[in-house]
Protein backbone atom coordinates (compact mmCIF):
# COMPACT_ATOMS: atom_id res chain seq x y z
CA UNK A 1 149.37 62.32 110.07
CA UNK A 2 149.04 64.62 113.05
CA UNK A 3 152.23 65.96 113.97
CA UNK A 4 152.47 66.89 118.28
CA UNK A 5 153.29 70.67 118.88
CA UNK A 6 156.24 70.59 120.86
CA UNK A 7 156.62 71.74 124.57
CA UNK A 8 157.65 75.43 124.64
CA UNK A 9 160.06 76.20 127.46
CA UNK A 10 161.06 79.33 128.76
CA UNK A 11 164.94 79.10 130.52
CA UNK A 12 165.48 82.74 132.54
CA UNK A 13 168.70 82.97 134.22
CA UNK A 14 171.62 85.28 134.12
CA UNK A 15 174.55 82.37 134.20
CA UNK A 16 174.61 81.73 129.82
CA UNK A 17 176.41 78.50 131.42
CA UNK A 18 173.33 77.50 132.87
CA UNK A 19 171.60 78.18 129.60
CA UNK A 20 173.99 76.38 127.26
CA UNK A 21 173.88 73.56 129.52
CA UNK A 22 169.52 73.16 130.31
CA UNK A 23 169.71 73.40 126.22
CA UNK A 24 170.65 70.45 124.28
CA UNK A 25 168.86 68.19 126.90
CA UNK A 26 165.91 69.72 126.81
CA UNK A 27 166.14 69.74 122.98
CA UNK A 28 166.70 66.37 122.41
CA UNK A 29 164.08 65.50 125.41
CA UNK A 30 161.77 67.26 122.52
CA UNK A 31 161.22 70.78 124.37
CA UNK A 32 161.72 73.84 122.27
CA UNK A 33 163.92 76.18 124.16
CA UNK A 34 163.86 79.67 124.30
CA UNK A 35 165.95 81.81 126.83
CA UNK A 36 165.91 84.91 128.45
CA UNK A 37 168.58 86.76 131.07
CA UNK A 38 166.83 88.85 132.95
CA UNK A 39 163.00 88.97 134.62
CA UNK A 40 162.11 92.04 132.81
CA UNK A 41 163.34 90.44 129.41
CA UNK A 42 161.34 87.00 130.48
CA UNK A 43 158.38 89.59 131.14
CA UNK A 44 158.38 90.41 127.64
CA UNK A 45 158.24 87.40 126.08
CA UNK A 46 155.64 86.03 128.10
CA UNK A 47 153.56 88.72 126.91
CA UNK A 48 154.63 88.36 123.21
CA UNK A 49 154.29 85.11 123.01
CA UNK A 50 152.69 81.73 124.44
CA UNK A 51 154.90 79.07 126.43
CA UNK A 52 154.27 75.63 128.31
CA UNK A 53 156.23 76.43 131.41
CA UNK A 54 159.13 78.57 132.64
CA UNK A 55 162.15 77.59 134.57
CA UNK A 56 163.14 81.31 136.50
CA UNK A 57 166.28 81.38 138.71
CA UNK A 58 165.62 83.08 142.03
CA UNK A 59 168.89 85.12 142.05
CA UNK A 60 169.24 87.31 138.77
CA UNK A 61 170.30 91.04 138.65
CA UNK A 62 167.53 93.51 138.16
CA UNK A 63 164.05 92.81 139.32
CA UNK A 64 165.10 89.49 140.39
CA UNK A 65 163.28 85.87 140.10
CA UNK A 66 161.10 86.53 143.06
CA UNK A 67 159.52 89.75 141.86
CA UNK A 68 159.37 88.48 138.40
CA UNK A 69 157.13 85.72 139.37
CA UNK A 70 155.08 88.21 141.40
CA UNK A 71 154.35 90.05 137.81
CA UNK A 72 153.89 86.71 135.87
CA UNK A 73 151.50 85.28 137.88
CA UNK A 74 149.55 88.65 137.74
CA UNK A 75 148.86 88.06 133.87
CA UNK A 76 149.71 84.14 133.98
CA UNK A 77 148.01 82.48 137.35
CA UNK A 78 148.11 78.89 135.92
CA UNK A 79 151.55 78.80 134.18
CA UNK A 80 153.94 76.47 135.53
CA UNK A 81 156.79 78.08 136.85
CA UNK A 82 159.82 76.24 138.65
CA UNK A 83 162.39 78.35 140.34
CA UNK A 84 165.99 77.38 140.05
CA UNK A 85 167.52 77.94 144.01
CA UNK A 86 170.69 77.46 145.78
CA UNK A 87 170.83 75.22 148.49
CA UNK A 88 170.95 77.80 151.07
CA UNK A 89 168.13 79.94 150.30
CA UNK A 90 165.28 78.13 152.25
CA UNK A 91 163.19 81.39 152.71
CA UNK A 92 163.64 82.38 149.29
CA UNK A 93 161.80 79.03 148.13
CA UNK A 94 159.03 79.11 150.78
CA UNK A 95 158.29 83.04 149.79
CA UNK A 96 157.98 81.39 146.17
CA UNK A 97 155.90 78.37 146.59
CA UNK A 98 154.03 81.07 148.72
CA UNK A 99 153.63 83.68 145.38
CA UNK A 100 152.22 80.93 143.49
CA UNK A 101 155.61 79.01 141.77
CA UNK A 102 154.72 75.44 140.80
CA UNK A 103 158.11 73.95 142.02
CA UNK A 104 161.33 74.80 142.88
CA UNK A 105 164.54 72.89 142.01
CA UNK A 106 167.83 73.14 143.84
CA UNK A 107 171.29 73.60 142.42
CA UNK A 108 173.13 71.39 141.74
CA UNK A 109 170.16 69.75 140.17
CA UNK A 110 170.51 66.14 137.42
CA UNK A 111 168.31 66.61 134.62
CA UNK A 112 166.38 63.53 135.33
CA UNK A 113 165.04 65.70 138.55
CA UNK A 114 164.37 68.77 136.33
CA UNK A 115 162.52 67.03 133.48
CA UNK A 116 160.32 64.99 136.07
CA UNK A 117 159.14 68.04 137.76
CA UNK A 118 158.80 70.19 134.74
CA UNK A 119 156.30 66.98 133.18
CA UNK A 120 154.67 66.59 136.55
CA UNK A 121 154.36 70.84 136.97
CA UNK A 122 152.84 70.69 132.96
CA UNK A 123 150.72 67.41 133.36
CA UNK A 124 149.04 69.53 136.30
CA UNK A 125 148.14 71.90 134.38
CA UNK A 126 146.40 70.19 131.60
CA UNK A 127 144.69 67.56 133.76
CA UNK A 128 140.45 67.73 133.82
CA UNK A 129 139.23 69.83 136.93
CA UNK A 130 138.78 67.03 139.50
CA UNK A 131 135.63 67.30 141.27
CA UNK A 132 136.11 68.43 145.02
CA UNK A 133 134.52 65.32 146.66
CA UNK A 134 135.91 62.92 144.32
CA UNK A 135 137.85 59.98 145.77
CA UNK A 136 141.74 59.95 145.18
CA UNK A 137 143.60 57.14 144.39
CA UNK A 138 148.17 57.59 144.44
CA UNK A 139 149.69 54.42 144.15
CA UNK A 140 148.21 52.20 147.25
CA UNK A 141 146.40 54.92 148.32
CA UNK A 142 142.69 55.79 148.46
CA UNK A 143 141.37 59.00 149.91
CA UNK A 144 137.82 59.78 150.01
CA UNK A 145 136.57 63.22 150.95
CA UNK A 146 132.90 62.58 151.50
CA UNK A 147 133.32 59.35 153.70
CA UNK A 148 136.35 60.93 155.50
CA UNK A 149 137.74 57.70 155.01
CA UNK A 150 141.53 56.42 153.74
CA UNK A 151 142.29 52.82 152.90
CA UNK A 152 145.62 51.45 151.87
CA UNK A 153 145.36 48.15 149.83
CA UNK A 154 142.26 48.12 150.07
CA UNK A 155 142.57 47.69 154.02
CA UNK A 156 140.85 51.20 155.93
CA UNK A 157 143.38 53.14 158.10
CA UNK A 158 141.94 55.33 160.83
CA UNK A 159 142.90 58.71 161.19
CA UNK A 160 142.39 61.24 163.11
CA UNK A 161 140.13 64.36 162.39
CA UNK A 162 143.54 66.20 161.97
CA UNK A 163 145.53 63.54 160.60
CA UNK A 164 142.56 63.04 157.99
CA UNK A 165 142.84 66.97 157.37
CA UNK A 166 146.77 66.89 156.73
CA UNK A 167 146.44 63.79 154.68
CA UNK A 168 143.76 65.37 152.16
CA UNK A 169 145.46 68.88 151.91
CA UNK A 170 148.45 66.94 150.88
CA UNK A 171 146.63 64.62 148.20
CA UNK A 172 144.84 67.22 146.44
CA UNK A 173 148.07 68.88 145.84
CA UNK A 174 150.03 65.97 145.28
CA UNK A 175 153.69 66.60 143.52
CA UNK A 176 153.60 69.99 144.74
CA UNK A 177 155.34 71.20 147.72
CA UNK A 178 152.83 72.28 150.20
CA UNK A 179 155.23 74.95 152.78
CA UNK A 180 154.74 74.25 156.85
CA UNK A 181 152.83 77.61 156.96
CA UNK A 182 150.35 76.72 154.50
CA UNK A 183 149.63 73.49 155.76
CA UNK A 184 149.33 74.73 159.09
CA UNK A 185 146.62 77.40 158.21
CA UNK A 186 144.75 75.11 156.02
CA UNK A 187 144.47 72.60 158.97
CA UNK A 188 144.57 74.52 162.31
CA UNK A 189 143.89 77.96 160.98
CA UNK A 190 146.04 81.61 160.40
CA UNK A 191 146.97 81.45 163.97
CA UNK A 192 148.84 78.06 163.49
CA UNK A 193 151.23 79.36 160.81
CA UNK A 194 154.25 79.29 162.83
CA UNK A 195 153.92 75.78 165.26
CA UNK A 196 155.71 73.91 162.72
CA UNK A 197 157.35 71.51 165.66
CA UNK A 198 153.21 70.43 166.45
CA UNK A 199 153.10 69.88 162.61
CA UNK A 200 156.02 67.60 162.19
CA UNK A 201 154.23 65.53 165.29
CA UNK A 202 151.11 64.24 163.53
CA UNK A 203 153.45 63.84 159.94
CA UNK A 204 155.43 61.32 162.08
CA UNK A 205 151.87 59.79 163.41
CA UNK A 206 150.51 59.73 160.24
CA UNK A 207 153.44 57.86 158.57
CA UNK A 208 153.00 55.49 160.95
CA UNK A 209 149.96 54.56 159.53
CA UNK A 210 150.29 54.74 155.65
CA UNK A 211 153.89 54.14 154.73
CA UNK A 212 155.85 50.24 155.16
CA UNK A 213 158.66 52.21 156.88
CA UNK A 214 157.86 55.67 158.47
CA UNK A 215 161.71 56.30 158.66
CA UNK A 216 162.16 55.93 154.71
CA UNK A 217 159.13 57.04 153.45
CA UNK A 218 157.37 56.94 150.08
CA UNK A 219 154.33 58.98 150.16
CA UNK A 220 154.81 61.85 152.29
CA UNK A 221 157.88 63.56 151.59
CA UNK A 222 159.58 66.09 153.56
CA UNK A 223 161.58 69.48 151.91
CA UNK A 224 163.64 70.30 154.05
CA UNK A 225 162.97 73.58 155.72
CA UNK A 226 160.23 74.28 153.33
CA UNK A 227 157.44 71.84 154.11
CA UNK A 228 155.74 68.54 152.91
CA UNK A 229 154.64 67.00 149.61
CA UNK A 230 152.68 63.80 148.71
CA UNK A 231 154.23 61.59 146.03
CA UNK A 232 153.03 62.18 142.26
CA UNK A 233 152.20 58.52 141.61
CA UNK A 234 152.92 59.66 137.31
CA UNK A 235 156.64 60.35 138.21
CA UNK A 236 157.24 56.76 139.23
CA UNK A 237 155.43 55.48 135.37
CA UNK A 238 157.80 58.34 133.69
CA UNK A 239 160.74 56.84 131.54
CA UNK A 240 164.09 57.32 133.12
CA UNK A 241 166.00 60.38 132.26
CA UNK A 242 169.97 59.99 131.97
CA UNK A 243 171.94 63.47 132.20
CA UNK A 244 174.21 64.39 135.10
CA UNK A 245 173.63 67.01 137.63
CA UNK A 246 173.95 70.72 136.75
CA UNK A 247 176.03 72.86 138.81
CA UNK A 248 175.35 76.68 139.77
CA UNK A 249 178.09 77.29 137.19
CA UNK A 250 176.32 75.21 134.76
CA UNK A 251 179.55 72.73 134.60
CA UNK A 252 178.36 69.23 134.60
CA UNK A 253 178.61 67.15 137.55
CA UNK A 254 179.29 63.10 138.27
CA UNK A 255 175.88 61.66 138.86
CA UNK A 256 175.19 60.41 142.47
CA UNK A 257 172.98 56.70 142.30
């Protein structure tokens, strides 16, 4: 009988609330837990030791959890870290996603978000290389690089050059949050980093023409402040997740439905 190596998990945050309550969920979810306090401690163990992700809060004493992923992804560029944020630190999660983190995850979080993007963030990771030009397929939609062509239901949409560009930078990196800056530079160029406003106007063309209701959409998400991500088609096949939110204090929370 072949027994399946659990899911190591690194927790680094300075609240031991926090840690006592990310704990028995993840346990019994069948992650083995191992925390740390402080970046430089979490810097450590990563180098002692092999883990399957890390979940590193942004605001810690000491080096801090921006700097900290700076010197993990130096030795660890395909590790999948999520940072743990407060609402109100917008540029902190852009100048993340922006150092390489996988994810980010805002406080008050519910577990059922955590564990989703922790699964998506690891499945990543582990999934064959997909070939550059090959077609992609989430949910009712088909992208295919080499045809420049996108079909939804089997029915072909057209888009524009730039809508086409948007679209496709989005899919490839589908899950992940992809910030307005990035997006901007992939499609327009360096120059375009900061017209964010001309960005939102071909998102709102674009979802137009690929979601049922552009004003509720399911495939192109928008982070607020931070950018745009495309739907991980996995997360909606995942099992639900019960747990209520987590706090900043690490006191449970009544779940919102």
């Amino acid at each position: 009988m072949i027994t399946q190596t659990p899911t190591r998990i690194l927790v680094v945050d300075d609240e031991p609330a926090i840690r006592r309550a990310l704990r028995p969920p993840l346990a019994e979810l069948g992650f083995q837990v191992a925390e740390a306090s402080r970046g430089e401690e979490a810097l450590q163990m990563l180098r002692a030791s092999t883990y399957d992700a890390v979940l590193l809060d942004v605001n810690m004493p000491g080096i801090g959890g921006v700097e900290t992923l700076r010197r993990i992804r130096a030795f660890a560029p395909r590790l999948p870290i999520l940072m743990l944020t407060v609402r109100d630190k917008e540029e902190e999660k852009v100048e993340a996603l922006e150092l390489g983190a996988d994810d980010y995850v805002t406080k008050p979080f519910s577990m059922r978000e955590l564990i989703a993007r922790v699964r998506s963030a690891i499945r990543r990771v582990k999934s064959p290389v997909r070939a550059e030009d090959a077609p992609i397929e989430i949910g009712e939609i088909r992208l295919d690089p080499v045809k420049r062509a996108v079909s939804r239901r089997g029915q072909q949409i057209h888009l524009t050059r730039k809508e086409f560009d948007i679209l496709h930078c989005l899919m490839i990196r589908a899950g992940r949050v992809v910030t307005y800056a990035r997006l901007l530079s992939a499609v327009w160029g360096a120059d375009c980093r900061e017209e964010v406003e001309y960005l939102r106007t071909f998102v709102r063309q674009l979802r137009k023409k690929i979601e049922d209701d552009p004003s509720k959409p399911v495939y192109l998400l928008t982070d607020v402040y931070v950018g745009y991500r495309f739907a991980d088609a996995q997360l909606f096949q995942d099992e639900p997740l019960a747990g209520t939110p987590i706090t900043e204090a690490g006191t449970p929370t009544p779940s919102v439905s």
